[in-house]
Protein backbone atom coordinates (compact mmCIF):
# COMPACT_ATOMS: atom_id res chain seq x y z
CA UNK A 1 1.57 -23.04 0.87
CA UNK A 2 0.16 -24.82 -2.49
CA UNK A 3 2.79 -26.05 -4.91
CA UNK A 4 1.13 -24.91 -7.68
CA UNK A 5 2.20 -21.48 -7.47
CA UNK A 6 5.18 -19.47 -6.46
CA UNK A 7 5.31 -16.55 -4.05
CA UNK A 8 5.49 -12.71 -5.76
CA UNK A 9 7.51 -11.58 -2.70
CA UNK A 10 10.26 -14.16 -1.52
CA UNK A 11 12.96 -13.58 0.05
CA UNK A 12 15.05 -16.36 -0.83
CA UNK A 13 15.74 -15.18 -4.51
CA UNK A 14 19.36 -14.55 -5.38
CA UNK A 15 20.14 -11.04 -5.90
CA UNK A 16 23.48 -9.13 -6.94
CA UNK A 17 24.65 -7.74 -2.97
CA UNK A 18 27.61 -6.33 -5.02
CA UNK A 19 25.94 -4.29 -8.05
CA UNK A 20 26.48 -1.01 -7.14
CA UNK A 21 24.52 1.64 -6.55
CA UNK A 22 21.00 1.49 -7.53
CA UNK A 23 19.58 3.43 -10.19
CA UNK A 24 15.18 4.25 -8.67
CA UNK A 25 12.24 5.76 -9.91
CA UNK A 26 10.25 7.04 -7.71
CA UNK A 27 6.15 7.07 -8.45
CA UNK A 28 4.47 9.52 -5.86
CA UNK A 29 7.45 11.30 -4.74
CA UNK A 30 5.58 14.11 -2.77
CA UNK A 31 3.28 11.58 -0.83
CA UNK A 32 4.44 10.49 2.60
CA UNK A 33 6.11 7.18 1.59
CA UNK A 34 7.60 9.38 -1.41
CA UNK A 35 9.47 12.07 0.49
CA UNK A 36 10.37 9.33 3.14
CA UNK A 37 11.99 7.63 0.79
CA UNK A 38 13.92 10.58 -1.00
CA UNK A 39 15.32 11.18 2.71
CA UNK A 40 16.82 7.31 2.54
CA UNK A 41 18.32 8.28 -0.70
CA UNK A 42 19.73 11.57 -0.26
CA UNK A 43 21.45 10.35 3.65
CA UNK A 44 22.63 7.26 1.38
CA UNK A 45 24.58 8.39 -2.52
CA UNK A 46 26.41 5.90 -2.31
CA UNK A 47 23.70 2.96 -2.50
CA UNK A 48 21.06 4.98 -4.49
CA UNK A 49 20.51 7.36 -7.41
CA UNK A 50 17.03 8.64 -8.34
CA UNK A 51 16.56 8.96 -11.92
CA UNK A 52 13.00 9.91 -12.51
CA UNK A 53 10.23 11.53 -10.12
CA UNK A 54 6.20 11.07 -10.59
CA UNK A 55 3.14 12.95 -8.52
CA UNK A 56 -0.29 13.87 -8.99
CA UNK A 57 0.36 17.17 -9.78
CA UNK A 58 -0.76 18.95 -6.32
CA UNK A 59 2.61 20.02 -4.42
CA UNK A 60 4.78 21.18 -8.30
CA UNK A 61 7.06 23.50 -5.17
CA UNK A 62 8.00 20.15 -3.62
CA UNK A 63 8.76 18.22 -6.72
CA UNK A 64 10.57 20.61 -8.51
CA UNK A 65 12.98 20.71 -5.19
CA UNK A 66 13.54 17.29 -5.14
CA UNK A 67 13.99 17.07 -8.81
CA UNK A 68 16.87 19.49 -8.05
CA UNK A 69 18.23 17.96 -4.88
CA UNK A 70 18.36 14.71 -6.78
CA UNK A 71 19.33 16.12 -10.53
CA UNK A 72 16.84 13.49 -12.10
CA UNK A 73 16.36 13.39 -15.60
CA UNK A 74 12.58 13.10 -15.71
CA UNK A 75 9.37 14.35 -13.43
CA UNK A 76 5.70 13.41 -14.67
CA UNK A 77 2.91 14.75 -13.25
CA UNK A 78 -0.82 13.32 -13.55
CA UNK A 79 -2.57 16.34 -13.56
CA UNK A 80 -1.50 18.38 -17.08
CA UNK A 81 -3.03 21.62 -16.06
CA UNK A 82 -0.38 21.38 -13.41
CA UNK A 83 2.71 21.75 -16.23
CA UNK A 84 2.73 25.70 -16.02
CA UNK A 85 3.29 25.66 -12.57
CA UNK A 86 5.91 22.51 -12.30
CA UNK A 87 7.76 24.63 -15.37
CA UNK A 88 7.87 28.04 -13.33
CA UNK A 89 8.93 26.26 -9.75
CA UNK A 90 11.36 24.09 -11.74
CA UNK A 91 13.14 27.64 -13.04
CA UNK A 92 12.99 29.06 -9.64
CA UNK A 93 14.20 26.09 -8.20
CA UNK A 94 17.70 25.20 -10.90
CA UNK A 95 20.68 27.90 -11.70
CA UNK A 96 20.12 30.18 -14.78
CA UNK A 97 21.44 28.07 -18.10
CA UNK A 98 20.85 24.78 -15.71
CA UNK A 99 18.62 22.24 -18.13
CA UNK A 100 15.22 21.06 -16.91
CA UNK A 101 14.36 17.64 -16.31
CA UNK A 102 12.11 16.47 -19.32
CA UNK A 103 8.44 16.43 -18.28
CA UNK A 104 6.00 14.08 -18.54
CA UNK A 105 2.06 14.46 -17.67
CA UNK A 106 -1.10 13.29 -18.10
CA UNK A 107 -2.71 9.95 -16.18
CA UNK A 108 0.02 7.60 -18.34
CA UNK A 109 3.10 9.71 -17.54
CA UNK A 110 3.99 7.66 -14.51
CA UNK A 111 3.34 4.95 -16.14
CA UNK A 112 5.56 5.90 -18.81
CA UNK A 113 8.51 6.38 -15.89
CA UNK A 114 7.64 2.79 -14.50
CA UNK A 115 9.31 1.49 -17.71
CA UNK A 116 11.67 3.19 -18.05
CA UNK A 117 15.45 2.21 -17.78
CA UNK A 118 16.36 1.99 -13.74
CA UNK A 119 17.25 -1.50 -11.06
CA UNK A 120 13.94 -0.59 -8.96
CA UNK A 121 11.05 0.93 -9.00
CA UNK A 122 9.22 2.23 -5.64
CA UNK A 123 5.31 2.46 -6.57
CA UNK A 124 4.16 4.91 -3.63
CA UNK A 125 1.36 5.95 -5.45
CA UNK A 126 -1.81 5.94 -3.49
CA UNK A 127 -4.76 4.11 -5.18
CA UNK A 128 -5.62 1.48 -7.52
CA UNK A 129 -4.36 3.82 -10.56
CA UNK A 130 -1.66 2.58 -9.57
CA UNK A 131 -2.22 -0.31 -11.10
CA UNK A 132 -0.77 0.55 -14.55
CA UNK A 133 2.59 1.58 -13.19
CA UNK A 134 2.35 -1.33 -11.42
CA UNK A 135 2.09 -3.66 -14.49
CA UNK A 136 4.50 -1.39 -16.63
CA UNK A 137 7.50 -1.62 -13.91
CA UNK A 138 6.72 -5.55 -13.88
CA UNK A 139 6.60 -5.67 -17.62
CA UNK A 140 9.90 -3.96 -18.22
CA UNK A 141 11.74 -6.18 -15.91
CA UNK A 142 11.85 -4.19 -13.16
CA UNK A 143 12.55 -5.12 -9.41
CA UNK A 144 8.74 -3.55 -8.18
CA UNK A 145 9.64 -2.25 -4.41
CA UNK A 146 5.36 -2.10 -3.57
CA UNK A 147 3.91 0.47 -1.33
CA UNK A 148 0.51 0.67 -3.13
CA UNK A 149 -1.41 -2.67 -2.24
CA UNK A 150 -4.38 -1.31 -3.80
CA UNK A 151 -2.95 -2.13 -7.18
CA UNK A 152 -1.90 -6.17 -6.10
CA UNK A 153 -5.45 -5.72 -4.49
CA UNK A 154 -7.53 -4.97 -7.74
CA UNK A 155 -5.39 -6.97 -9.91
CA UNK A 156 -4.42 -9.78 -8.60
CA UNK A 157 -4.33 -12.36 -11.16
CA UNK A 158 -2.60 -9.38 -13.52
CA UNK A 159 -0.22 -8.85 -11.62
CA UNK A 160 0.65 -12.71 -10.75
CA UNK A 161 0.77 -13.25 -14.25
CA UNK A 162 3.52 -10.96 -15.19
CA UNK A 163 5.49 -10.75 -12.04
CA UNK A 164 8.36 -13.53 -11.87
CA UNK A 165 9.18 -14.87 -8.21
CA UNK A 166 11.06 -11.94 -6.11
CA UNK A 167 10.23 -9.47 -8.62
CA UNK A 168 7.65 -8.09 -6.21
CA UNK A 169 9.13 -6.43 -2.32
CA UNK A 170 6.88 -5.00 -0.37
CA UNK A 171 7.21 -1.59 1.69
CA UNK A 172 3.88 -2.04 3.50
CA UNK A 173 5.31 -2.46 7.16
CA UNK A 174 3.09 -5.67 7.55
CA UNK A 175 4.50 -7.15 4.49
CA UNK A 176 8.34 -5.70 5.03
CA UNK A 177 7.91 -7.43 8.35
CA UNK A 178 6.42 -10.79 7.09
CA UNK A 179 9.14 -10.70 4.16
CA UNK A 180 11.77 -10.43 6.13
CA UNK A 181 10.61 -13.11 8.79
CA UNK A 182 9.87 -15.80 6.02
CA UNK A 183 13.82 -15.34 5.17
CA UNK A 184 14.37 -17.37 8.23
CA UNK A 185 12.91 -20.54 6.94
CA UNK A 186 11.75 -22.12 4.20
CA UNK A 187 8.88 -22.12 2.33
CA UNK A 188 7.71 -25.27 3.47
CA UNK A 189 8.33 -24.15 7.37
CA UNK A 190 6.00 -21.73 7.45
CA UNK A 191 2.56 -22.55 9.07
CA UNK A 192 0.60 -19.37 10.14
CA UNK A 193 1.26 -15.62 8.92
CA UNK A 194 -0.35 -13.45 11.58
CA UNK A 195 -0.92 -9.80 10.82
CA UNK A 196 -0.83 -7.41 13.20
CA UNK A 197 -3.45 -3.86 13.72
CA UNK A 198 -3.12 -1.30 15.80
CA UNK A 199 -6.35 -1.17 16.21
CA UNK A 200 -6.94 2.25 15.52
CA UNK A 201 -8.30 4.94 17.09
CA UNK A 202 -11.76 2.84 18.04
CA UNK A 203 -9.65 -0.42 19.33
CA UNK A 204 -12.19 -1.44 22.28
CA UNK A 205 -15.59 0.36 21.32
CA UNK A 206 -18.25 -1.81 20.26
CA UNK A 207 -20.28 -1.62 17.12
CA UNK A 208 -22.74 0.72 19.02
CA UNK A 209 -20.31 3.17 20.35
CA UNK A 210 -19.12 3.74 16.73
CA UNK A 211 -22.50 4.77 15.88
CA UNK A 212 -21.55 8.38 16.98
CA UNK A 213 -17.76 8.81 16.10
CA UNK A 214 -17.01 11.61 13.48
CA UNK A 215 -14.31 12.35 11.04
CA UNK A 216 -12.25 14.07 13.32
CA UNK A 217 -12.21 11.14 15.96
CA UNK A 218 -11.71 8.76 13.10
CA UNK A 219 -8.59 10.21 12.01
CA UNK A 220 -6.66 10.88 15.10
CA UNK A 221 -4.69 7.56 14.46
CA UNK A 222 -2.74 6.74 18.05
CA UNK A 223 0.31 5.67 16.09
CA UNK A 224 1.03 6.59 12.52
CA UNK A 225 0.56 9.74 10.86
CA UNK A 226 -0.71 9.09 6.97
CA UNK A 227 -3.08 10.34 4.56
CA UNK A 228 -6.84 10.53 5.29
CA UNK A 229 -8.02 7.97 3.31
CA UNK A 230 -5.73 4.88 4.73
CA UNK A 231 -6.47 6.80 8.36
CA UNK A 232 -10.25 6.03 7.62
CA UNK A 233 -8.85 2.59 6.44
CA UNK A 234 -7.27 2.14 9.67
CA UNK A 235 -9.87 3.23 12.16
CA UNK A 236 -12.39 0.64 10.07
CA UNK A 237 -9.95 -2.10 9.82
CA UNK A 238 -9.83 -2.17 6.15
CA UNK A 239 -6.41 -1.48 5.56
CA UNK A 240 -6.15 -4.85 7.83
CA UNK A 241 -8.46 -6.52 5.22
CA UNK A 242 -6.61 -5.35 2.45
CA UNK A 243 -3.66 -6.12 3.87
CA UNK A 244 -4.59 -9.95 4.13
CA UNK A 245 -5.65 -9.98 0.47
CA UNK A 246 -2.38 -8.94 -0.04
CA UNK A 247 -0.34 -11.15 2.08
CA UNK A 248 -2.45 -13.90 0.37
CA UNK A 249 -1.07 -13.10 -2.55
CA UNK A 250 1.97 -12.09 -1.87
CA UNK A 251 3.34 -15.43 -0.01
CA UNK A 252 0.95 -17.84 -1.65
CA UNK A 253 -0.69 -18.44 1.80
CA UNK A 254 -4.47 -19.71 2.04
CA UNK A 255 -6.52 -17.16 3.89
CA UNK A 256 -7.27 -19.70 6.70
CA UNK A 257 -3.79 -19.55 7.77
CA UNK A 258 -3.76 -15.89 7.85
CA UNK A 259 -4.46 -14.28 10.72
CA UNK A 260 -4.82 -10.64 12.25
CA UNK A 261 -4.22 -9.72 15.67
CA UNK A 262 -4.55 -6.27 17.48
CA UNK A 263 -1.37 -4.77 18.98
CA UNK A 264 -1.67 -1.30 20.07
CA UNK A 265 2.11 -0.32 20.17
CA UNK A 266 2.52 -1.16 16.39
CA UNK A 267 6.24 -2.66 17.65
CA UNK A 268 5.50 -5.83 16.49
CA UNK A 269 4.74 -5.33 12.52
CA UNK A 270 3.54 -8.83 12.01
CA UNK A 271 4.90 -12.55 12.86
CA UNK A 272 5.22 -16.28 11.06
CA UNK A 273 4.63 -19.04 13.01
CA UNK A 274 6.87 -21.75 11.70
CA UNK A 275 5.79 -25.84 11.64
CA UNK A 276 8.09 -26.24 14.53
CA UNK A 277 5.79 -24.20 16.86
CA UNK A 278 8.40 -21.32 16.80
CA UNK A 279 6.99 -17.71 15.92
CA UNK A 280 9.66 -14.80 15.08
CA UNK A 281 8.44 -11.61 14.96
CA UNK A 282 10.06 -8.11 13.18
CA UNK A 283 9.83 -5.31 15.23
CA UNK A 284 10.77 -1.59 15.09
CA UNK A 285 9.54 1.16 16.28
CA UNK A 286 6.98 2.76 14.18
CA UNK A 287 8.88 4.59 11.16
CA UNK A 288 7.71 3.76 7.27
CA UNK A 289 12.00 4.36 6.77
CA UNK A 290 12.62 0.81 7.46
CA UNK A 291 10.68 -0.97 5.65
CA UNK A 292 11.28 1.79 2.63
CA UNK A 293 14.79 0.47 2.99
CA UNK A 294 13.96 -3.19 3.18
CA UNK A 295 12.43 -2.53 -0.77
CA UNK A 296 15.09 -0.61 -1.91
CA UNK A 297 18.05 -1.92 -0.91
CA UNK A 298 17.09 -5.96 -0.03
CA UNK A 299 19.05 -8.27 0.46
CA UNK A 300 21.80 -5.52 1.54
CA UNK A 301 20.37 -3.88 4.74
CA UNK A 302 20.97 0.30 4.82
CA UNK A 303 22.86 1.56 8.30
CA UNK A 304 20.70 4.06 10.47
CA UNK A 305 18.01 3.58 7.77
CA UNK A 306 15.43 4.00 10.63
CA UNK A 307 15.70 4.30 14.45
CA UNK A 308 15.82 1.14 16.73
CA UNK A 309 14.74 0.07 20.29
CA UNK A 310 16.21 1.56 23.21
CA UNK A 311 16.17 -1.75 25.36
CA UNK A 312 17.77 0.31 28.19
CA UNK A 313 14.03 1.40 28.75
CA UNK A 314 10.75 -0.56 30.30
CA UNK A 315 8.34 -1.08 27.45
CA UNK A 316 4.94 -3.26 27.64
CA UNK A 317 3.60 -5.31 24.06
CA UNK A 318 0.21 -5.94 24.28
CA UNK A 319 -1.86 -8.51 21.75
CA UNK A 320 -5.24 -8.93 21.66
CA UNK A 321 -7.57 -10.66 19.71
CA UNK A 322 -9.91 -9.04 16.95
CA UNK A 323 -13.24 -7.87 17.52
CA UNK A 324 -15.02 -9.45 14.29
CA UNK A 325 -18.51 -7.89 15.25
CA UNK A 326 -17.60 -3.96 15.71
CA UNK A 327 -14.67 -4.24 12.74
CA UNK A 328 -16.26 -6.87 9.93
CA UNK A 329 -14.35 -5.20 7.89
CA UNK A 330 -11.28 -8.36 7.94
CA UNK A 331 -13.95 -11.13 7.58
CA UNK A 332 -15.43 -9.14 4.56
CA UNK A 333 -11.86 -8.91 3.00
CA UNK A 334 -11.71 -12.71 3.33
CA UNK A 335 -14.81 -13.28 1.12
CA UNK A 336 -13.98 -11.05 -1.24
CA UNK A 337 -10.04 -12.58 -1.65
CA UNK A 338 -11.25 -16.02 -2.33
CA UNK A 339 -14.12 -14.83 -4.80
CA UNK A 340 -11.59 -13.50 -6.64
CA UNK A 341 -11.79 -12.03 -10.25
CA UNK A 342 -13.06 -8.56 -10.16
CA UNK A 343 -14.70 -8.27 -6.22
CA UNK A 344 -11.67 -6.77 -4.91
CA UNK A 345 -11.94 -4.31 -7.13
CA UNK A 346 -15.41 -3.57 -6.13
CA UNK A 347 -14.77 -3.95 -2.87
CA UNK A 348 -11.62 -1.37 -2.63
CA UNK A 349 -13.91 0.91 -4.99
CA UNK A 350 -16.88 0.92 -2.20
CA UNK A 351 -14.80 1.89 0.59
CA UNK A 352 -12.83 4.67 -0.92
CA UNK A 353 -16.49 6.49 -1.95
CA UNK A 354 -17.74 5.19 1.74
CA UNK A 355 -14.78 6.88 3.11
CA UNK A 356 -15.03 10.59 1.26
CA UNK A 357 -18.70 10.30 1.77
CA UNK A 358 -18.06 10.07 5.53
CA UNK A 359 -15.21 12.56 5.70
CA UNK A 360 -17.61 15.24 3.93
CA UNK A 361 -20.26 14.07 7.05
CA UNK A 362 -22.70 12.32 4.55
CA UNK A 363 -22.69 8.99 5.89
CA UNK A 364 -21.89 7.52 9.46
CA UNK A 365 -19.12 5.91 10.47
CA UNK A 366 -21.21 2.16 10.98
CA UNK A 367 -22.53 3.34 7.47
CA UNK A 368 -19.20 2.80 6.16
CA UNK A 369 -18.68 -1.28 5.79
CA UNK A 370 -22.37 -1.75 6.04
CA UNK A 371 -22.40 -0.17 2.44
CA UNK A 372 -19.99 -1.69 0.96
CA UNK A 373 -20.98 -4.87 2.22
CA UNK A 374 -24.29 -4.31 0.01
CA UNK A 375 -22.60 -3.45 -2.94
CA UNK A 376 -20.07 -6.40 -2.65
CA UNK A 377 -23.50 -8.42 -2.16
CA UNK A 378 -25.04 -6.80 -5.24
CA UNK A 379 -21.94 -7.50 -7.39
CA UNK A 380 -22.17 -11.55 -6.34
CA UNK A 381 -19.59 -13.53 -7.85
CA UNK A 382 -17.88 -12.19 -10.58
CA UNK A 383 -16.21 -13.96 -13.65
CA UNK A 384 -12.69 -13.80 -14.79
CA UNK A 385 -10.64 -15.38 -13.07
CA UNK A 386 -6.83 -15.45 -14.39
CA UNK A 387 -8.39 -13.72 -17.41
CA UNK A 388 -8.87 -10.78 -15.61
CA UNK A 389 -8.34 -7.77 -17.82
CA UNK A 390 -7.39 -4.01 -17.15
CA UNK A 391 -10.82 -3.01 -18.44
CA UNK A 392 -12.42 -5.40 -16.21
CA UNK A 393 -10.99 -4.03 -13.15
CA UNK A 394 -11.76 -0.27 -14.34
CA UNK A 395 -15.21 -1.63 -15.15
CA UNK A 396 -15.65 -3.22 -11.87
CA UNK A 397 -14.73 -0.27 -9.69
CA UNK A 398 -16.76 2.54 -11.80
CA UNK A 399 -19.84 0.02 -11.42
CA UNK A 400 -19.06 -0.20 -7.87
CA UNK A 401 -17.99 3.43 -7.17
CA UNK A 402 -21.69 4.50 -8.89
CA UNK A 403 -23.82 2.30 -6.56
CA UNK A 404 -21.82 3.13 -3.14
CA UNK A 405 -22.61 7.16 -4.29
CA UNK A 406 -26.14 5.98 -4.64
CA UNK A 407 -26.81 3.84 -1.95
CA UNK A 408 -24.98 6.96 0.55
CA UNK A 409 -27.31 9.50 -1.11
CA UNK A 410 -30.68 6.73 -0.43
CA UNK A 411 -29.28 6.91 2.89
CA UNK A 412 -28.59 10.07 3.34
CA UNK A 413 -32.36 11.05 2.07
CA UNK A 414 -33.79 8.52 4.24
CA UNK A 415 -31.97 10.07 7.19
CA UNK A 416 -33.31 13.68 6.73
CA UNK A 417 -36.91 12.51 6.07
């Protein structure tokens, strides 16, 4: 690690193991990693007390039960065409003379929540809007427990800037694993992060037998079960990519010590490899509950927060190394982590419109990186550095998020001539 700069996520901060219970907001409560992590909180009262709920505005049944089963104060939706509806199942869902939560919406409403008075705040939201909350919950003072790496992704140097060492724990399983690991030593020990993949649902096909693969192959995931867009992510190895970006950042690590490596059982979440040749590895079986429970409740660990290993039983771990040619995807993320400035951005812009464009059978899977390697080419080496702004990012991605749609629909013409 360099001396210049401290880590965002470090375990070895002091923190308070005897403060009480925690008060949370909880940004994308109706997501995956949002209702996992309202079952943590409601099998745990004693540790944990939700005070505010955010979601986009899609699934207003959902939130206004969990605003009730949690008796927050506050719920914020993105959408504001969605306040009717939130209003009515909020009604239907609390006692006649009960009072409402106070609502928030519009696309600074969970923003607003990020700042607001509470110990931690658990950013599920997916996508780099999450940025803002990001910043806000930072800004406020705010211990940040991160599920969304697209926001540390696009905003790097913002976020480094405002975040002060610890502030940051991640809920990524990679990073919950890596976080925890780096505990054992210190920051001086630690030699080699290695990330591990899955692999996906491709892990073994060369570039030319992805030529063919549709949607529906794509997102049949062998281990996790998550949105479409990360699925996508997963099956092209980007959410490996982003995920070294972020460890990068995260732990102060130079990308050439950073490594990914392909274990199909997803037991193994990742490893450090220490100076004294000694590697320790976290390992669970696949459930996002743990390493919710790592960011909420660190450095106190929650009982039963997520199931464990039944060594009574045979099981085989597998590694293998990453196939660079078929899934570029990893190398790509490299380049664009040590440009720097705005090319994440542009890069994490690309693939999302790569990734609806092949979902809605407009572009190939192959079609995919090979795009947004173009427009990362096209962008070059942008300026900014630590004086990255907001508007910069936002900037960045719209450029970036036009010339992917125009380079698919080239393609797409091209295709059908």
């Amino acid at each position: 690690m360099s001396d210049s700069a401290a880590p965002l996520a470090d375990p070895h901060i002091a923190f308070d193991p005897a403060e009480g219970r925690r008060d949370l907001v909880v940004l994308g409560s109706t997501g995956s990693i949002g209702t996992q992590a309202i079952d943590l909180v409601l099998r745990n009262p004693d540790r944990f007390r939700v005070t505010a709920l955010s979601a986009a505005g899609g699934r207003v049944a959902l939130l206004a039960e969990q605003a009730r089963l949690l008796r927050v104060a506050a719920v914020a939706v993105a959408r504001e065409d969605a306040v009717p509806a939130l209003k009515e199942a909020l009604r239907a869902e609390y006692g006649p003379g009960e009072p409402l939560p106070e609502i928030l919406a519009g696309p600074d409403a969970a923003t607003d929540l990020a700042a607001s008075e509470c110990h931690t705040v658990l950013n599920g939201i997916t996508g780099s809007i999450a940025l803002a909350p990001t910043l806000a919950a930072l800004e406020a003072g705010r211990t940040l427990a991160l599920a969304n790496k697209e926001s540390l992704i696009v905003g790097g140097p913002l976020v480094k800037a405002l975040a002060k060492p610890g502030q940051i724990i991640p809920v990524d399983s990679e990073h919950a694993a890596l976080f925890q690991a780096v505990a054992a030593g210190t920051r001086a020990d630690v030699r080699k992060l290695v990330v591990t993949a899955s692999g996906g649902p491709f892990r073994g096909r060369t570039r030319a037998e992805l030529a063919g693969v549709t949607p529906q192959d794509a997102l049949a995931h062998p281990t996790w079960a998550m949105g479409p867009v990360i699925t996508i992510n997963s099956a092209t190895l980007v959410n490996k990519g982003l995920e070294v970006i972020e460890a990068h950042l995260l732990y102060d690590i130079p990308f050439e010590r950073i490594e990914v490596v392909v274990h199909p059982q997803s037991y193994v979440h990742s490893m450090v490899e220490f100076t004294d040749g000694s590697t320790l590895a976290q390992a669970t079986p696949p459930d996002m509950r743990g390493p919710i429970a790592i960011g909420l409740g660190w450095p106190q660990r929650v009982p039963d927060a997520a199931p464990a290993f039944d060594w009574t039983k045979a099981s085989t771990w597998e590694f293998f190394p990453l196939d660079t040619e078929a899934f570029p995807s990893v190398a790509l993320a490299r380049h664009v982590g040590a440009l720097g400035g705005t090319a994440p951005a542009v890069f994490n812009a690309a693939n999302e419109e790569c990734v609806d464009a092949f979902l809605a059978g407009r572009l190939p899977f192959n079609g995919i990186m090979d795009t947004v390697t173009e427009v990362v080419g096209e962008h070059g080496r942008p300026g900014g550095g630590t004086r990255l702004t907001v508007p910069d990012v936002l900037e960045a991605e719209t450029w970036a998020r036009a010339r992917a749609t125009e380079l698919v629909r080239k393609a797409t013409a091209e295709a059908h001539a």
